[in-house]
Protein backbone atom coordinates (compact mmCIF):
# COMPACT_ATOMS: atom_id res chain seq x y z
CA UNK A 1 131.34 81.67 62.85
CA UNK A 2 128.79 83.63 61.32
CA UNK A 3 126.75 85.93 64.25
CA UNK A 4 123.33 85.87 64.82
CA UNK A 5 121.09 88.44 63.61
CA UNK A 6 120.04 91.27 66.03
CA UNK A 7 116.41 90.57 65.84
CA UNK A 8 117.38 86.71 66.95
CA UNK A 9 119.27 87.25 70.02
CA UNK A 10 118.23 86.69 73.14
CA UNK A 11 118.60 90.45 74.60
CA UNK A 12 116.79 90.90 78.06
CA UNK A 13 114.61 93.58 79.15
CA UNK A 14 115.14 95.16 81.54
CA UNK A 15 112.08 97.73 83.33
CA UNK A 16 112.74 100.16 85.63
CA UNK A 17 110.80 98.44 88.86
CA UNK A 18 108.74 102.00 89.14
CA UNK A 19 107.65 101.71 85.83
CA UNK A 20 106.34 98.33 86.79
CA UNK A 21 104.22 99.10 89.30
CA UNK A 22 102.84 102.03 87.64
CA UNK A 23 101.42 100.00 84.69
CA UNK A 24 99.85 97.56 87.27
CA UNK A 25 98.13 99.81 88.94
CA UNK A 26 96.72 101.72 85.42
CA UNK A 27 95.76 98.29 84.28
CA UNK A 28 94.16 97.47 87.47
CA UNK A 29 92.37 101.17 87.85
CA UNK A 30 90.78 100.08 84.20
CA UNK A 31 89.75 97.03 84.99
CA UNK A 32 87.90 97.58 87.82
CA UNK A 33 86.21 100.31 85.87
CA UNK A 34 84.78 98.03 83.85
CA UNK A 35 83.94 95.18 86.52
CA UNK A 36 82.12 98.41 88.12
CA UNK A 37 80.05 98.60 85.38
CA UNK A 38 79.53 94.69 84.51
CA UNK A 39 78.07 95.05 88.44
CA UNK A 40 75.61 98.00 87.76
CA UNK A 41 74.32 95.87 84.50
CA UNK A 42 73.79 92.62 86.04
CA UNK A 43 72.21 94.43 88.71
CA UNK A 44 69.80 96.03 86.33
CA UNK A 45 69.37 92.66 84.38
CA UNK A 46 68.23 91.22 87.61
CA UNK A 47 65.27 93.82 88.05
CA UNK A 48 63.89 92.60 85.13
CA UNK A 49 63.52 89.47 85.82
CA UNK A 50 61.06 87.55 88.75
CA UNK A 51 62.47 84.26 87.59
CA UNK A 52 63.92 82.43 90.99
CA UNK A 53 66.58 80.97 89.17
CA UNK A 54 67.56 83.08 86.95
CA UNK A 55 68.01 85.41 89.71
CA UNK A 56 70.34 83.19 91.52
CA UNK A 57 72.65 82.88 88.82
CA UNK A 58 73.10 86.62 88.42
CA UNK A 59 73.74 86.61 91.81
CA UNK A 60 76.64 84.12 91.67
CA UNK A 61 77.82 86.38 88.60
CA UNK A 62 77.73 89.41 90.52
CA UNK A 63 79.94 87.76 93.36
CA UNK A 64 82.58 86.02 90.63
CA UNK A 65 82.60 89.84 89.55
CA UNK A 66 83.48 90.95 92.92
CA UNK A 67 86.38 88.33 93.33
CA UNK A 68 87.69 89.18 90.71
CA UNK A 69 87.68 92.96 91.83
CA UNK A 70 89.00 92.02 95.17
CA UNK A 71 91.83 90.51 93.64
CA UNK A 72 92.97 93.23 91.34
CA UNK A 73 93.19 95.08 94.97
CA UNK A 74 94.89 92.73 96.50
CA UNK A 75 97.56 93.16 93.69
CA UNK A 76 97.57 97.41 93.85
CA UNK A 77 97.92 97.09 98.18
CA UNK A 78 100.86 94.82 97.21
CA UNK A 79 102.32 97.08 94.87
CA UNK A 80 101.66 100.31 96.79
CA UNK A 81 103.45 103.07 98.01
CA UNK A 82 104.35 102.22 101.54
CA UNK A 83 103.48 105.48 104.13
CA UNK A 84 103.64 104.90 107.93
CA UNK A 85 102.37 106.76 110.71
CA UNK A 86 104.49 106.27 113.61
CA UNK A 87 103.84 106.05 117.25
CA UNK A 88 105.12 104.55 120.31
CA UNK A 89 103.52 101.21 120.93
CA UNK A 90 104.32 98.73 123.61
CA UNK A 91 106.07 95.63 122.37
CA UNK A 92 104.43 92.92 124.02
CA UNK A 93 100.22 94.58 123.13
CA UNK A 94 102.03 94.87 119.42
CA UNK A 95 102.68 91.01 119.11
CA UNK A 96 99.33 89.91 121.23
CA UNK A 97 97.78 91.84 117.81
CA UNK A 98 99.48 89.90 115.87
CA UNK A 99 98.12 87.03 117.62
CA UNK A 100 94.57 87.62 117.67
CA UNK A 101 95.03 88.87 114.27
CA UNK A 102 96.29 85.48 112.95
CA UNK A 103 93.49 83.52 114.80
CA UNK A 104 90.84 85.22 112.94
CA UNK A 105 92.37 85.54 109.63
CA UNK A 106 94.05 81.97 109.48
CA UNK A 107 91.52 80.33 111.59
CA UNK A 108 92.45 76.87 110.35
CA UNK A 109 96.03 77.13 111.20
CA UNK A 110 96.24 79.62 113.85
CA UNK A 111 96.45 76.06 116.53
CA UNK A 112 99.69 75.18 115.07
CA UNK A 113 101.89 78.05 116.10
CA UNK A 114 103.39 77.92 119.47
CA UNK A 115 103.97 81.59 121.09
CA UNK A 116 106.68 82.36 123.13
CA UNK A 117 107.18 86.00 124.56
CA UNK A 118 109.32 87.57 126.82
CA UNK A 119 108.86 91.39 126.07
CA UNK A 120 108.27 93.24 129.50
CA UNK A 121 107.52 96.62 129.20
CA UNK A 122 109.97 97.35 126.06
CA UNK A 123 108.44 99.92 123.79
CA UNK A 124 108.21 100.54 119.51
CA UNK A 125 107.99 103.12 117.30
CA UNK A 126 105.78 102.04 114.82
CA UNK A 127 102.73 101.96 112.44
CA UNK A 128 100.84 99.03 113.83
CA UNK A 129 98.19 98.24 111.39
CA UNK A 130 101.14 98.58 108.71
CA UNK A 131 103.08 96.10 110.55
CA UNK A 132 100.79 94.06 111.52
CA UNK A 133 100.15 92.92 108.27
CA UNK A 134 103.48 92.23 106.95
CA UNK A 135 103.92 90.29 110.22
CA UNK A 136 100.42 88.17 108.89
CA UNK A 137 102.03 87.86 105.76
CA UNK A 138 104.51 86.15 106.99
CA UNK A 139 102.08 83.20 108.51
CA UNK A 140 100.30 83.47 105.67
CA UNK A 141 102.90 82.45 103.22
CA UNK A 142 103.84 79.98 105.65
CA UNK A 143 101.15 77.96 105.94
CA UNK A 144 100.47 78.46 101.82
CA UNK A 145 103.81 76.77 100.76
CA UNK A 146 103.53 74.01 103.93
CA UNK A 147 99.79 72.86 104.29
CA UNK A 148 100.80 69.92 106.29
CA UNK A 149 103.59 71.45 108.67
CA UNK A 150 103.33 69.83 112.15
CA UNK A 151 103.66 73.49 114.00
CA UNK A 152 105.09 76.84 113.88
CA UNK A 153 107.15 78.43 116.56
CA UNK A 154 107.29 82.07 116.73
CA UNK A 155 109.36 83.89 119.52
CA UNK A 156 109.35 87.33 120.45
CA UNK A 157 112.08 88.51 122.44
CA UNK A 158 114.39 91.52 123.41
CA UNK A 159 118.01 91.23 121.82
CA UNK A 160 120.16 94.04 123.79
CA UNK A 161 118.73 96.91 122.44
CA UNK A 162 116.39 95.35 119.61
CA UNK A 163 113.26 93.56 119.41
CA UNK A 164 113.25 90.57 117.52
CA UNK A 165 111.44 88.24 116.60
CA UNK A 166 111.80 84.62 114.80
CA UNK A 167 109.43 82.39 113.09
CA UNK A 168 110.80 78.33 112.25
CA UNK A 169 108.70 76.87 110.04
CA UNK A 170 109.12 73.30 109.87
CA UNK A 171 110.80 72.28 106.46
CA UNK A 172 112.31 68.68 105.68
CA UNK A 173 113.23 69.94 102.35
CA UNK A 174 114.23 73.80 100.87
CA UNK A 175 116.27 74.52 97.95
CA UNK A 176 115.70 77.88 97.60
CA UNK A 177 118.48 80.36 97.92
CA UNK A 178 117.81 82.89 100.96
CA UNK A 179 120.34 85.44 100.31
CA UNK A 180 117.31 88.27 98.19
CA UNK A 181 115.00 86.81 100.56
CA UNK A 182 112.35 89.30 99.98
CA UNK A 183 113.94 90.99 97.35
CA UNK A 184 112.79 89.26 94.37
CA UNK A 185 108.74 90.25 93.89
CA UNK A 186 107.13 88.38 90.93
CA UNK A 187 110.06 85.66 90.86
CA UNK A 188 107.58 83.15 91.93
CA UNK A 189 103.96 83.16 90.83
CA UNK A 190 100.93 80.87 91.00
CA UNK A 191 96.87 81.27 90.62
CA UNK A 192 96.46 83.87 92.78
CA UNK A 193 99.92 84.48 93.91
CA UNK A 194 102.16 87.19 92.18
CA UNK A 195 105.27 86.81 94.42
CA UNK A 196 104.83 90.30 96.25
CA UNK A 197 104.11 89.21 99.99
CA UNK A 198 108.02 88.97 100.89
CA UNK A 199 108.59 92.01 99.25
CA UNK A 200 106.12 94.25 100.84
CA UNK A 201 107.22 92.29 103.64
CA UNK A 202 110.76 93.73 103.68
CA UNK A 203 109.47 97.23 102.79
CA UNK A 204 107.45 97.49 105.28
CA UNK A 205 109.99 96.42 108.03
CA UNK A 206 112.77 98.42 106.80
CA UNK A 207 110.78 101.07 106.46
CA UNK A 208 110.54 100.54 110.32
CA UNK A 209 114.31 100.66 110.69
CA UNK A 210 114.62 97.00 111.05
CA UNK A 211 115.96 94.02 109.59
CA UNK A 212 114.50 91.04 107.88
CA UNK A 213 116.47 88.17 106.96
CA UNK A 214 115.68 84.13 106.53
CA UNK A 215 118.10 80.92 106.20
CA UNK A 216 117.37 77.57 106.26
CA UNK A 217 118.73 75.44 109.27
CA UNK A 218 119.56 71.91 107.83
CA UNK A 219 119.94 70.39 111.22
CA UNK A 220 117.13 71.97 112.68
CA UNK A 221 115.26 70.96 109.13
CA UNK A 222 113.56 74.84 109.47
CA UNK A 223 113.42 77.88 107.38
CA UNK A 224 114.48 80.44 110.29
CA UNK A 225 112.83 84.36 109.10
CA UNK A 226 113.49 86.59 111.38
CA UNK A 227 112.58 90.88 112.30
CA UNK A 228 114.76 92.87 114.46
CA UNK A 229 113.20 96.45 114.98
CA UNK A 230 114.68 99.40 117.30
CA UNK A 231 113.34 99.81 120.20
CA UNK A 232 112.05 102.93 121.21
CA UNK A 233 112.80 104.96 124.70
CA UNK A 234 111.19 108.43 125.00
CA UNK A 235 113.24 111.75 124.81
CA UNK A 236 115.98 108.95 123.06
């Protein structure tokens, strides 16, 4: 049998995952260069104008240009160079952050998560703001992929000498594989989406020391994600 011709077969490329993110973040550097300027022009287009109307729509321009520019940002955080700054951090203030952070941000959800927390005085060493949001990102993609999920339960507890933390998300159905949970950024992508939350996700907390991990619990008919991060004791 007669082989196929090199330029036919079906060789995969394969990109160096540096090289990746270094061309996204060029491409997104130009093109907000040029958003930057579509702004300053349509700004200038509407001082020459007194016409009510025409004013309005070069004001509903100006903010499609701006979404689009907050986007491409969006994108570079998620594909940036993850660089903590550490400090001791008391467990329990750590996930009430969380909490309030997720009632502002995911207003229309925050009422289906149920809290549970039994922390006491344990202490972390961590970049808050850093983990705050992949902890955010977590609800976030939650509530993206289940719109109509009858209630989260997150739990935030201390596991001999780790905290942890778990989030089941209601699930009657998953046939996704869990074992690169968080692994795989761009293996899923939608309007809007680019598959990088998990990722930077499981950057983040490992950059912490920790753990991340998810499996689905077909009894329980929840995805189970859970964080374990070290726990910090001073002059330890």
């Amino acid at each position: 049998m007669a082989k196929a011709p090199a330029h036919t077969r079906n060789d995969s490329l394969s990109v160096p995952w540096n090289d990746i993110v270094r061309f996204v973040r060029q491409l997104g550097h130009d093109i907000r260069n040029n958003l930057n300027a579509a702004e300053l022009q349509s700004a200038y287009i509407a001082e020459l104008t007194d016409d009510a109307e025409l004013k309005n729509e070069i004001k509903r321009l100006r903010e499609m240009v701006g979404e689009i520019g907050t986007s491409l940002q969006r994108l570079t955080i998620g594909l940036g160079q993850i660089t903590p700054n550490f400090m001791s951090y008391r467990a329990a203030d750590f996930v009430e952050d969380v909490k309030q952070k997720v009632t502002k941000d995911l207003s229309n959800d925050a009422a289906k998560v149920n809290w549970e927390m039994q922390l006491g005085e344990a202490q972390l060493n961590i970049d808050p703001q850093l983990l705050e949001q992949a902890f955010t990102e977590l609800f976030t993609n939650a509530f993206q992929h289940e719109r109509n999920t009858p209630g989260l339960m997150a739990k935030a507890y201390i596991d001999k000498d780790r905290f942890a933390f778990v989030l089941h998300e209601p699930k009657t159905r998953f046939d996704l594989s869990t074992a690169n949970w968080g692994r795989e950024p761009l293996r899923t992508v939608g309007q809007g989406h680019y598959g990088l939350g998990l990722n930077r996700v499981r950057v983040i907390i490992e950059t912490h020391g920790g753990e991340f991990r998810a499996q689905y619990d077909p009894a329980a008919s929840a995805l189970v994600t859970t964080v374990a991060l070290p726990l910090y004791h001073e002059g330890g």
